[in-house]
Protein backbone atom coordinates (compact mmCIF):
# COMPACT_ATOMS: atom_id res chain seq x y z
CA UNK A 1 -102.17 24.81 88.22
CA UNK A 2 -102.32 23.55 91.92
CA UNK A 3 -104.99 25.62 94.49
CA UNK A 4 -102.50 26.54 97.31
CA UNK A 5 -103.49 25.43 100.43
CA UNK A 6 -104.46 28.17 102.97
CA UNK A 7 -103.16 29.38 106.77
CA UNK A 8 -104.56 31.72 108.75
CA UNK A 9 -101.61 33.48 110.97
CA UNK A 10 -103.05 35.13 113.97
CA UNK A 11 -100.24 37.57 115.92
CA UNK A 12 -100.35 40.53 116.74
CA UNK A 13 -96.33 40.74 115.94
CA UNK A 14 -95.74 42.15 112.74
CA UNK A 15 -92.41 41.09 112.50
CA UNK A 16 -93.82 37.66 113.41
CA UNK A 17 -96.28 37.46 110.61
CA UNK A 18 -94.29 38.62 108.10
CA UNK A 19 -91.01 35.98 109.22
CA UNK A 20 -93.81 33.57 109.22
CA UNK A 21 -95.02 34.49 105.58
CA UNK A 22 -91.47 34.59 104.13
CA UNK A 23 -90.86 30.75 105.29
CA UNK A 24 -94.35 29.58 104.44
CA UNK A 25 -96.05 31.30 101.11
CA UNK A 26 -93.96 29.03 98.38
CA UNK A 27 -96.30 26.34 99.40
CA UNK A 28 -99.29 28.05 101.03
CA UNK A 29 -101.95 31.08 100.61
CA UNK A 30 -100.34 33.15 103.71
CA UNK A 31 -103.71 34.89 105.27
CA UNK A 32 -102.74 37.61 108.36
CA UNK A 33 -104.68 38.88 111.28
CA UNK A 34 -103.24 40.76 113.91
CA UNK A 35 -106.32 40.66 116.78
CA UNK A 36 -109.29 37.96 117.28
CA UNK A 37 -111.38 40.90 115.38
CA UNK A 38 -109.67 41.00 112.17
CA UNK A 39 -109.00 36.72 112.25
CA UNK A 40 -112.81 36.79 112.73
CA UNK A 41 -113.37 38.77 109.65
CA UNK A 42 -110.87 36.73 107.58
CA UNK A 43 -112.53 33.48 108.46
CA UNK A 44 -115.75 34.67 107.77
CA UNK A 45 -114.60 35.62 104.05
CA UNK A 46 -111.64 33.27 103.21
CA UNK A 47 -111.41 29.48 103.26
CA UNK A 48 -108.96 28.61 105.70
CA UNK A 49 -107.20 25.01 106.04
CA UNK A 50 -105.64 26.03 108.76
CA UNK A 51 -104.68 28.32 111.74
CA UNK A 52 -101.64 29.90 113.15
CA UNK A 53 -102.26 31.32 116.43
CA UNK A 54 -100.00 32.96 118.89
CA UNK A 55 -101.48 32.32 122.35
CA UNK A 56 -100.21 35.87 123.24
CA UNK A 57 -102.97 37.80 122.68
CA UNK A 58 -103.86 41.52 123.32
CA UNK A 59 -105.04 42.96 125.38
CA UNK A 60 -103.18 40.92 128.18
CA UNK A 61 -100.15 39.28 125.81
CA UNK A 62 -99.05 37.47 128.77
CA UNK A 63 -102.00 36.04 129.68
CA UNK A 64 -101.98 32.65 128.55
CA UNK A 65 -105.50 31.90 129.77
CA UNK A 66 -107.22 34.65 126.66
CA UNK A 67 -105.20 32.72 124.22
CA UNK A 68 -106.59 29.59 125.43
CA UNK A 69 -109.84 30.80 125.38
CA UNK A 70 -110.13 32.09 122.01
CA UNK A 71 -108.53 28.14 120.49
CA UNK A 72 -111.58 26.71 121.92
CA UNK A 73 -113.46 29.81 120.24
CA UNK A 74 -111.98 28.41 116.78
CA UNK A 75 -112.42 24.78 117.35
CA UNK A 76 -115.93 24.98 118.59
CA UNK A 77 -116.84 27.87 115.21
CA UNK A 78 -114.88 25.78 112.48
CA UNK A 79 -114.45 22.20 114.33
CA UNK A 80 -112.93 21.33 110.84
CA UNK A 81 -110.07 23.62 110.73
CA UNK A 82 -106.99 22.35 112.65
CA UNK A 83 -105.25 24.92 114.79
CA UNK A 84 -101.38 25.03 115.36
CA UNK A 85 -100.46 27.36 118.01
CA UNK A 86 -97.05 29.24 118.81
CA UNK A 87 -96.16 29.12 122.62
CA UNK A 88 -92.92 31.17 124.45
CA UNK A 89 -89.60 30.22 124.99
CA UNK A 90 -90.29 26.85 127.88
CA UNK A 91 -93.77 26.90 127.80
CA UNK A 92 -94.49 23.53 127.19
CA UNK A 93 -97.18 22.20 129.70
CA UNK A 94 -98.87 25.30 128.08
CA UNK A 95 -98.37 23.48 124.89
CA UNK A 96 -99.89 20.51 126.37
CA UNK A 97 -102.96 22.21 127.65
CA UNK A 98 -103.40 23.63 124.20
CA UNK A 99 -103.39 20.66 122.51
CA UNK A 100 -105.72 19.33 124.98
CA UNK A 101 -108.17 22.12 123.98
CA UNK A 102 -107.95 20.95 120.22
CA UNK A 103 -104.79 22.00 118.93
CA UNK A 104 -103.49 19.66 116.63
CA UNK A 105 -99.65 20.81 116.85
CA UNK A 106 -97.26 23.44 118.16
CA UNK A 107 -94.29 25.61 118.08
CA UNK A 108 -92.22 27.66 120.44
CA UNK A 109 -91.03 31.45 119.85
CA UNK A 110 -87.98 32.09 118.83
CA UNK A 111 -88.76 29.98 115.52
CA UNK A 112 -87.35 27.49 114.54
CA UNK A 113 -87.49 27.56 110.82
CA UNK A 114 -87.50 24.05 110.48
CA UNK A 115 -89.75 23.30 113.56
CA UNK A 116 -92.10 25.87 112.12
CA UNK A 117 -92.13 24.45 108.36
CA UNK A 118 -92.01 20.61 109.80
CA UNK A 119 -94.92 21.40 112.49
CA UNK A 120 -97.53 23.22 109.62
CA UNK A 121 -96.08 20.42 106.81
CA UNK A 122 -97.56 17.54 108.98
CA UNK A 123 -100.53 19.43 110.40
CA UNK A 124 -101.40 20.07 106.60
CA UNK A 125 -101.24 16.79 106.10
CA UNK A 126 -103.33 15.55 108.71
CA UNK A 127 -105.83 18.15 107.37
CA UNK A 128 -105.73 16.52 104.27
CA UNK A 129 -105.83 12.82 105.12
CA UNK A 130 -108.93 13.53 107.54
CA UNK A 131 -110.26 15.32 104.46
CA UNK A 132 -109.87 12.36 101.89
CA UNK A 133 -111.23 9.94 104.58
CA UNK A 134 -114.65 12.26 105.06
CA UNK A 135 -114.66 12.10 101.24
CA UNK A 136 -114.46 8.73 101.10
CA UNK A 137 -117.07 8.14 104.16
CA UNK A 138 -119.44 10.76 101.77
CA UNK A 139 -119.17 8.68 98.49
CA UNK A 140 -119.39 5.29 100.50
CA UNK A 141 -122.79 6.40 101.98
CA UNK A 142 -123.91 8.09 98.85
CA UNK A 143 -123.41 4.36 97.10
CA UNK A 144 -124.90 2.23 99.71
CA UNK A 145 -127.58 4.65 99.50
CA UNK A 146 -128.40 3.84 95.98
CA UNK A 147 -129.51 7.55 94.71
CA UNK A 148 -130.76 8.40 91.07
CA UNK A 149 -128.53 11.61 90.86
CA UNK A 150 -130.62 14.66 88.74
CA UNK A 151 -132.96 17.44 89.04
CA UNK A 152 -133.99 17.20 85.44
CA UNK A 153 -137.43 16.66 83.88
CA UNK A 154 -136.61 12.98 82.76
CA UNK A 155 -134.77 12.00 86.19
CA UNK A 156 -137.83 13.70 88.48
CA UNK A 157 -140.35 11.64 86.52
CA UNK A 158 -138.05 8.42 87.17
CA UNK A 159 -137.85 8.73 90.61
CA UNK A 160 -141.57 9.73 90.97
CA UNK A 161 -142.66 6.15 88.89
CA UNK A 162 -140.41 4.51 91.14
CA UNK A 163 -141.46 5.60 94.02
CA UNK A 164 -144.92 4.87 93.09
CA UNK A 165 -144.20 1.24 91.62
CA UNK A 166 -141.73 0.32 94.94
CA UNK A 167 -144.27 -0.66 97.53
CA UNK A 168 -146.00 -2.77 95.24
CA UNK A 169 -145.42 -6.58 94.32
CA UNK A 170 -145.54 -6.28 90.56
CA UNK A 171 -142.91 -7.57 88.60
CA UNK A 172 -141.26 -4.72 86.87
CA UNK A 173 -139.60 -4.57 83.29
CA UNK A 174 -136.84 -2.17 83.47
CA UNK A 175 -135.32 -0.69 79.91
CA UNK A 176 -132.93 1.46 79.08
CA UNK A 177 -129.25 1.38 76.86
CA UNK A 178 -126.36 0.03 78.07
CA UNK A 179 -124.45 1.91 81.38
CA UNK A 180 -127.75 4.33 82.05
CA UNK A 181 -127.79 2.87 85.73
CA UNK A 182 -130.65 0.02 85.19
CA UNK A 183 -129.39 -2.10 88.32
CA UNK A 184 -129.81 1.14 89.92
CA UNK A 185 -133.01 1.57 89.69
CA UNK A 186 -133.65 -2.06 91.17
CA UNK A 187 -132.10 -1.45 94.02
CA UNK A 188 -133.84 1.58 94.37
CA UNK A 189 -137.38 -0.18 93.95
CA UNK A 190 -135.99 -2.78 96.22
CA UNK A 191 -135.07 -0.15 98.92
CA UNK A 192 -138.52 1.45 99.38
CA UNK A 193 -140.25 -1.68 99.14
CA UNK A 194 -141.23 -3.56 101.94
CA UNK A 195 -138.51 -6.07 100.97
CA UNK A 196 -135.67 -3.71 101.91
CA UNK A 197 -134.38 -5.69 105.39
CA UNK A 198 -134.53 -9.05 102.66
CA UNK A 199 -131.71 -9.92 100.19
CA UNK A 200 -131.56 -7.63 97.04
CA UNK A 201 -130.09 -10.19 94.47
CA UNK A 202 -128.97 -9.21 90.84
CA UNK A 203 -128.06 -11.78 88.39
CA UNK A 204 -126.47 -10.94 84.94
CA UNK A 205 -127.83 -13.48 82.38
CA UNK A 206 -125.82 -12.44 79.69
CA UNK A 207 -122.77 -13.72 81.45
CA UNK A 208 -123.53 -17.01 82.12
CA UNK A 209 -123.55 -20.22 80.51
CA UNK A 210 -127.55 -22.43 80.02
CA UNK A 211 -126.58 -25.04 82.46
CA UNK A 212 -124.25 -22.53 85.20
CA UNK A 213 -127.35 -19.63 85.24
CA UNK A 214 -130.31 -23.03 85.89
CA UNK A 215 -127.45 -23.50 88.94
CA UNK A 216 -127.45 -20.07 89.62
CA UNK A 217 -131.46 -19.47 90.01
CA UNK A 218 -132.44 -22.74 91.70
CA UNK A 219 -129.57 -24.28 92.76
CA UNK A 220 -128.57 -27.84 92.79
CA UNK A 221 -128.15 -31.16 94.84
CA UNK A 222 -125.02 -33.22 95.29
CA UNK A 223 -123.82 -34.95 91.78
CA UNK A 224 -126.50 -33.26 89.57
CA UNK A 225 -124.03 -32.82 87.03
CA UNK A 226 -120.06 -33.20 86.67
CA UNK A 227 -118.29 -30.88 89.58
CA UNK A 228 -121.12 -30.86 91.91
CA UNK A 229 -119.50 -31.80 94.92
CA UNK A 230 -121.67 -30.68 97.26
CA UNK A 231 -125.82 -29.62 97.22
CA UNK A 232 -126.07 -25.78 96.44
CA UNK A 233 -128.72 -23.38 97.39
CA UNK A 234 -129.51 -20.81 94.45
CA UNK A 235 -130.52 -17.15 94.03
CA UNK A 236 -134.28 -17.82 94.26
CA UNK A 237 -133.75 -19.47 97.96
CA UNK A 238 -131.26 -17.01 99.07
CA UNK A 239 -133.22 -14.24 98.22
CA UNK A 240 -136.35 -15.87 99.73
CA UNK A 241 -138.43 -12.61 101.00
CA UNK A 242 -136.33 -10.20 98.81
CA UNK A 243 -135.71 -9.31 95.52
CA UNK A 244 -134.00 -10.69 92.47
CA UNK A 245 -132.91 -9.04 89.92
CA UNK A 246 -132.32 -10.20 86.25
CA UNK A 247 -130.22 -8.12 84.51
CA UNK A 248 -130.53 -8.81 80.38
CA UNK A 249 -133.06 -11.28 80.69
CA UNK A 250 -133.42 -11.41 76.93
CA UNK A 251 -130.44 -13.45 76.64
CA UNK A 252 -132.02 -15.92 79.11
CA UNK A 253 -132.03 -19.28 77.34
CA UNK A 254 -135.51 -21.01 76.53
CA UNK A 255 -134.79 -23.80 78.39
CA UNK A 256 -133.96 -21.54 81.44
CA UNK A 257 -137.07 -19.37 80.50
CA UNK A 258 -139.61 -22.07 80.76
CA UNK A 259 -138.38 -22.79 84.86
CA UNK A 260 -138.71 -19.29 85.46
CA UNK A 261 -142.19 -19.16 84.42
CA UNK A 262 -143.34 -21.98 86.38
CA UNK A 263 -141.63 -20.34 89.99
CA UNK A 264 -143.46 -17.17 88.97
CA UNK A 265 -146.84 -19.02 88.33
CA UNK A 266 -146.59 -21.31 91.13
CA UNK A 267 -144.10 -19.79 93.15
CA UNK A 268 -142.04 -23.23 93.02
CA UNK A 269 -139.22 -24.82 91.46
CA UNK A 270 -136.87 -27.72 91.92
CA UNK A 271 -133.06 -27.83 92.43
CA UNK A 272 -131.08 -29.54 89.66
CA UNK A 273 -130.76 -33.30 90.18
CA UNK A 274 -133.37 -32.92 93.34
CA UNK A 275 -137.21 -33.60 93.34
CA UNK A 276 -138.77 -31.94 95.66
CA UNK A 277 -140.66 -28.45 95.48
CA UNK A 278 -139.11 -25.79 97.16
CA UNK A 279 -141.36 -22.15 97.89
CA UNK A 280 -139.80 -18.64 97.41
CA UNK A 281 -141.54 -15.79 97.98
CA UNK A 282 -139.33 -13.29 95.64
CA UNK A 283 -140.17 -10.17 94.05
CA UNK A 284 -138.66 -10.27 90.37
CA UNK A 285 -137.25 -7.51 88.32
CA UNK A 286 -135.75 -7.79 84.96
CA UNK A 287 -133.58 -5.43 82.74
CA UNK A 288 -133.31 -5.27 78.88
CA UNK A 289 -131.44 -2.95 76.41
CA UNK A 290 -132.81 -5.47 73.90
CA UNK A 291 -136.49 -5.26 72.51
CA UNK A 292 -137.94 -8.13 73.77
CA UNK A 293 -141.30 -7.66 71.36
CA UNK A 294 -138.95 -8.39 68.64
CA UNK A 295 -137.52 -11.68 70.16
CA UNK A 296 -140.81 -12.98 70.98
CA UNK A 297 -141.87 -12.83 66.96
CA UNK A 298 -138.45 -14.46 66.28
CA UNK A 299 -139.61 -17.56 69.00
CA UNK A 300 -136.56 -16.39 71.15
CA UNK A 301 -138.04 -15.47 74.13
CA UNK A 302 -141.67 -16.90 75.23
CA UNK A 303 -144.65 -14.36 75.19
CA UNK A 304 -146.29 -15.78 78.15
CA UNK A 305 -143.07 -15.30 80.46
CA UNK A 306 -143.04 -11.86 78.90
CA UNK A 307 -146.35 -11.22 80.28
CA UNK A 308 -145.31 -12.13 83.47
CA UNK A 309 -142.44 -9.90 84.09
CA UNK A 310 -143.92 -6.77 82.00
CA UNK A 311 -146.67 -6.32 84.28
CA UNK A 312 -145.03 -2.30 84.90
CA UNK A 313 -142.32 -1.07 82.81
CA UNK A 314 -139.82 1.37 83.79
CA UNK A 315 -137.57 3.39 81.18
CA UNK A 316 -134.12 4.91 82.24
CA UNK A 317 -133.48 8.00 80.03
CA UNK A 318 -129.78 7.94 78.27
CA UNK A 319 -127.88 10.13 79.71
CA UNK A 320 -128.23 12.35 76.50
CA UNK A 321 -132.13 12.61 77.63
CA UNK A 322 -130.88 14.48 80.51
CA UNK A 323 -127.80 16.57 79.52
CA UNK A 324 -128.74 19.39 82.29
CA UNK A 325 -127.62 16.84 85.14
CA UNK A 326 -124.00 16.50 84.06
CA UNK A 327 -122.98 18.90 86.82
CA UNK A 328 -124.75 16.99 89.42
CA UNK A 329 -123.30 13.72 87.95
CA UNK A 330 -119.36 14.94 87.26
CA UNK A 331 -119.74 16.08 91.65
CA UNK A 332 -120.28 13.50 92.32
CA UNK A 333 -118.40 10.82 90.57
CA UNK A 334 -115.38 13.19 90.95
CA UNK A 335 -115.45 13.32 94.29
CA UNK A 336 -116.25 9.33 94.66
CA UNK A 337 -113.09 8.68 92.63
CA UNK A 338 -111.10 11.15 94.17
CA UNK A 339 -111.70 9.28 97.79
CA UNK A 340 -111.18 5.80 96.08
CA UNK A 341 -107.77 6.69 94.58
CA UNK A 342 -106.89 8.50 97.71
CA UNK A 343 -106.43 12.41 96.01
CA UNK A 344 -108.30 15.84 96.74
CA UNK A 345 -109.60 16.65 93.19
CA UNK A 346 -112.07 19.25 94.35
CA UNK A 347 -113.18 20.17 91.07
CA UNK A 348 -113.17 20.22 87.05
CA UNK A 349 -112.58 23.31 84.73
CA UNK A 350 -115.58 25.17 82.83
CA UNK A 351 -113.72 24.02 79.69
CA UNK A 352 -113.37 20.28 80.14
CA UNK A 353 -117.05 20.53 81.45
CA UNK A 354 -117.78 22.02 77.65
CA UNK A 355 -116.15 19.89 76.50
CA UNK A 356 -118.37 16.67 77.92
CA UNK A 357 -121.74 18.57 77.18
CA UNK A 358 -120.66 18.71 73.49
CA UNK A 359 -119.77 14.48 73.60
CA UNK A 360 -122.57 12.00 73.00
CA UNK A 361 -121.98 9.60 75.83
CA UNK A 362 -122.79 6.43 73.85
CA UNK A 363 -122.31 4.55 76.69
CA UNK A 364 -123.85 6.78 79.09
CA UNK A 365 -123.54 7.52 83.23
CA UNK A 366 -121.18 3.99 83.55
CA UNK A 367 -118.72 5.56 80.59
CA UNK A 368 -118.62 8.86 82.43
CA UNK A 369 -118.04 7.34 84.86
CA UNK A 370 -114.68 5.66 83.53
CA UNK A 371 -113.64 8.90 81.76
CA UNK A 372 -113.98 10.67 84.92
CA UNK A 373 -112.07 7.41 86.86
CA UNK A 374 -109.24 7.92 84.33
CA UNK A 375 -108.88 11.49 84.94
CA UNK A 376 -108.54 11.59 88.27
CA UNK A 377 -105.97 8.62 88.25
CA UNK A 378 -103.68 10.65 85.91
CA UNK A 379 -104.66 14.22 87.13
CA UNK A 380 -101.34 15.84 89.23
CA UNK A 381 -103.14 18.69 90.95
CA UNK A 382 -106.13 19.44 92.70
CA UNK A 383 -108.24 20.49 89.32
CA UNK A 384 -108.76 18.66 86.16
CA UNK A 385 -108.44 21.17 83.43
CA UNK A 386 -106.77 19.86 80.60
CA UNK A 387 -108.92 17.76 78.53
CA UNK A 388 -106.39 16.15 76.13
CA UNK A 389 -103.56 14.18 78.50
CA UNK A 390 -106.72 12.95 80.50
CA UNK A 391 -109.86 12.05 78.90
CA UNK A 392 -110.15 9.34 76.03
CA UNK A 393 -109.30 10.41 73.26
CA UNK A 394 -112.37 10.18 71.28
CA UNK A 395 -113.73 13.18 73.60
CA UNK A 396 -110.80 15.16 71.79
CA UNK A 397 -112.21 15.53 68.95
CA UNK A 398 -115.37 14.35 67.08
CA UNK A 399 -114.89 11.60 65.02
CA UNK A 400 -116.22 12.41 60.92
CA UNK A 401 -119.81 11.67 61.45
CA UNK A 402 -121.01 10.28 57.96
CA UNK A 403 -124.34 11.35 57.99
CA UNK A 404 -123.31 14.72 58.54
CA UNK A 405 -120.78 14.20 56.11
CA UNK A 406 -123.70 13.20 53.40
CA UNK A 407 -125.98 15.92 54.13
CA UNK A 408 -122.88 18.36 53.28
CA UNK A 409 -122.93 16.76 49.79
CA UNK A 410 -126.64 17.48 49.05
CA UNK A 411 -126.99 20.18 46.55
CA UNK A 412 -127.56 23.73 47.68
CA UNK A 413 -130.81 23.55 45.61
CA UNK A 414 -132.16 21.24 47.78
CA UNK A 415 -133.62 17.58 47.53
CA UNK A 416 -136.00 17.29 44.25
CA UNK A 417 -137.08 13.78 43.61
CA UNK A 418 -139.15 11.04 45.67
CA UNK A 419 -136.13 9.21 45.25
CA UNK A 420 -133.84 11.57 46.87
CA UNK A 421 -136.64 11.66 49.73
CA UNK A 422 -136.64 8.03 50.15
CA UNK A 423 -132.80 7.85 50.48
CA UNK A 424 -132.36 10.93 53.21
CA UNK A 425 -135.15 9.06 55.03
CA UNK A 426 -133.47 5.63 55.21
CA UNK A 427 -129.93 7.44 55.78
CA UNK A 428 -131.60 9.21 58.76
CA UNK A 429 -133.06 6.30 60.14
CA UNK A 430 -130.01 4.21 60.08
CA UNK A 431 -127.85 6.99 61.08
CA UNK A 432 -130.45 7.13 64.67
CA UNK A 433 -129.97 3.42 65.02
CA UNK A 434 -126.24 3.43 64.51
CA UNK A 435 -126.27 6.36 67.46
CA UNK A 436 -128.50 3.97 69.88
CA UNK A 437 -126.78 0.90 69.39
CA UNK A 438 -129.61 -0.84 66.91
CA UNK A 439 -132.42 -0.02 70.09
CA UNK A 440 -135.33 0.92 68.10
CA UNK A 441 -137.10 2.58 71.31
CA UNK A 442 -134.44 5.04 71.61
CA UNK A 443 -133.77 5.80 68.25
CA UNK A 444 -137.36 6.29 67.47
CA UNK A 445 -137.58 9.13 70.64
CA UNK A 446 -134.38 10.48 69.28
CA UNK A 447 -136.11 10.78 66.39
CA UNK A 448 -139.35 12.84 67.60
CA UNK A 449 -141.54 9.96 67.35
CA UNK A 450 -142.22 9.90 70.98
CA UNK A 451 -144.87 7.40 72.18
CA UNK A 452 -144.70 6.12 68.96
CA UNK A 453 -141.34 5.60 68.75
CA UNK A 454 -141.46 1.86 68.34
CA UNK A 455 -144.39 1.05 66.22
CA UNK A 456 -142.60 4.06 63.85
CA UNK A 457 -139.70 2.65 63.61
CA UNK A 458 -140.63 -0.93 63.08
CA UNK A 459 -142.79 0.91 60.27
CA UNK A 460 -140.20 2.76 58.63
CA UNK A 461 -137.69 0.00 59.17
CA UNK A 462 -140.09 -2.66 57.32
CA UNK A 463 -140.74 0.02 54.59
CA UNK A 464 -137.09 0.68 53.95
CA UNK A 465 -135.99 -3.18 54.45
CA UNK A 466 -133.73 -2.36 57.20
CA UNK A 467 -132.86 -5.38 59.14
CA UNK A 468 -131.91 -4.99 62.66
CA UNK A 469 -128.92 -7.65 64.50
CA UNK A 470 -130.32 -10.14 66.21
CA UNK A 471 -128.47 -8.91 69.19
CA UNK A 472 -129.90 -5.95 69.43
């Protein structure tokens, strides 16, 4: 169900308000006040998008100068709320002065049904296109501004260890499962570092091709390989004084690996096909979903570049960590999509908000994001509150979970044997990597293990010969 839209008419007419009701309430919240007192009270206790006002006001009806007075009362109380006012028969230059005063439109008395419903239509509007460009100008700012949304435990402590690592040098290590906001964070360190008026760079190396990411980083000179027309600077001279930012560096390639250590050794490297040693003074901070530990032992990633880049680590909490910020988070991404798509979603029902606590978000703030994206491209009114012809399906229902499914099969007497044990053990530990996408970290914390978690679970998954991807 649409929210009606509400006006304000103040006249002190009767037969005015109600003609003025009758043409208007099919498509608007009719609110009526008959003196400056009662429209006083009614603003105080009602929204209002906008306001009716005859300019004939008591005590002195023909007075034109009280009712001119009291629009610039309105517009300098509620600047926000546009004011149409109603004039006499040939009064335009009073019409003029009105609008002059802040009025955003105007009729004359006797009414002109049409007049009336055509003046209010595109006044509304108006209201609502100056409304959907603040909202836009809101969520704009809120982005460039980089904030770590969240008043929960897990979010406070991430934005206190970033504000303490940020005016530091270090390299930073930054971990976390896929769409939790880890490029986020980097700009935020970058931002209250001492770097912020330098280039923030961020480099995905997952997404790039051995001999395109060397161009990337260091650039490359004129005919260094086939389709290098011309010499190229690279990421680690742009961002000379700045930051760069290396999102999924375990999927950097060794050869790639072994240049990066020397620039953060030496602070030096070499454009492709040049010889000469070119300085950059960059601040580097990496991202992995991926245990990196693990790649080292399987000679995939090199321990002494590790060192170098894990001098503070930084963990973003899924957004299952932090469940009591979905609120906060649904705000605001509603109201950033709603100005991007150009609609006045104000808000989401109690039920589809249920309905999101009781989902898993596997893939976290960035696939809230999109669920939230979708809904407000398909949603026809000012409220999202019907979950199934808007979300993704799989938020519909829950799909059979299997692990559930085998723990319904158990006997009522219970589990008995060392064998039986053994097997709800190694079910429950696959079952926690399945949920966090093979990251033993994660699962492990899921798990209770806590600091533990990933000495545990490399424990556990050695005794019970599970073998993780290689991608994860």
């Amino acid at each position: 169900m649409s929210i009606q839209q509400s006006i304000l008419v103040i006249d002190d007419n009767d037969i005015n308000r109600l003609n003025l009701k009758l043409l208007l309430k099919n498509d608007y919240q009719v609110l009526e006040a008959g003196d400056p007192s009662a429209a006083e009270q009614c603003l105080a206790k009602h929204r209002v998008d906008l306001v009716v006002l005859d300019l004939a006001l008591p005590p002195e009806p023909d007075n034109p100068e009280i009712g001119l007075a009291y629009l610039c009362q309105i517009k300098e109380e509620n600047p926000d709320t546009p004011v149409v006012v109603i004039t006499g028969h040939d009064q335009h230059e009073l019409a003029l002065r009105a609008q002059a005063d802040g009025a955003l439109g105007f009729f004359g008395k006797p009414f002109n049904p049409d007049d009336v419903k055509n003046t209010i239509d595109q006044a509304m509007q108006n209201r609502q296109q100056a409304l959907r460009e603040e909202q836009l100008r809101h969520a704009l700012d809120t982005r460039m501004g980089h904030q770590i949304l969240g008043k929960s435990a897990a979010i406070q402590s991430l934005c206190k260890l970033i504000t303490q690592v940020a005016p530091t040098p270090s390299s930073v290590l930054i971990r976390g499962e896929t769409g939790v906001g880890k490029e986020l964070v980097a700009r935020c360190l970058h931002e209250q570092s001492q770097r912020a008026e330098h280039p923030f760079i961020a480099i995905n190396c997952a997404a790039m091709s051995v001999e395109h990411l060397e161009s990337e980083l260091f650039g490359h000179e004129k005919g260094a390989f086939s389709g290098a027309g011309e010499r190229k600077l690279g990421w680690f001279e742009r961002a000379n004084g700045g930051t760069l930012f290396l999102d999924e560096v375990a999927d950097m390639p060794l050869s790639v690996q072994a240049k990066l250590l020397r620039v953060l050794e030496h602070g030096e490297f070499s454009r492709l096909g040049g010889g000469s040693m070119i300085r950059s003074d960059v601040r580097l901070i990496c991202s992995s979903k991926m245990e990196l530990e693990d790649l080292i032992k399987k000679s995939k990633f090199r321990d002494d570049l590790y060192y170098r880049i894990h001098v503070v680590e930084i963990n973003v909490p899924a957004l299952s960590e932090h469940m009591d910020d979905l609120p906060i988070l649904v705000d605001y991404i509603l109201l950033q999509k709603s100005a991007l798509c150009g609609k006045n979603i104000i808000d989401i029902s109690e039920k589809v908000l249920q309905d999101m606590y009781e989902y898993p978000w596997p893939g976290n703030v960035r696939e809230l994001e999109n669920v939230i994206e979708r809904a407000v491209v398909l949603c026809t009114s000012n409220r999202i509150e019907q979950l199934p012809s808007l979300l993704n399906p799989h938020l519909l229902q829950a799909s059979e979970d299997p692990f559930e499914t085998w723990l319904l099969s158990l006997p009522k007497e219970g589990i008995r044997s060392e064998k039986e044990v053994a097997n709800f053990e190694r079910r429950l530990l696959l079952t926690a990597l399945q949920r966090h996408h093979n990251i033993k970290t994660q699962a492990g914390r899921w798990l209770g293990f806590g600091d533990r978690a990933k000495d545990k679970m490399r424990y556990l998954c050695d005794k019970y010969d599970i073998e993780i991807p290689e991608e994860s």
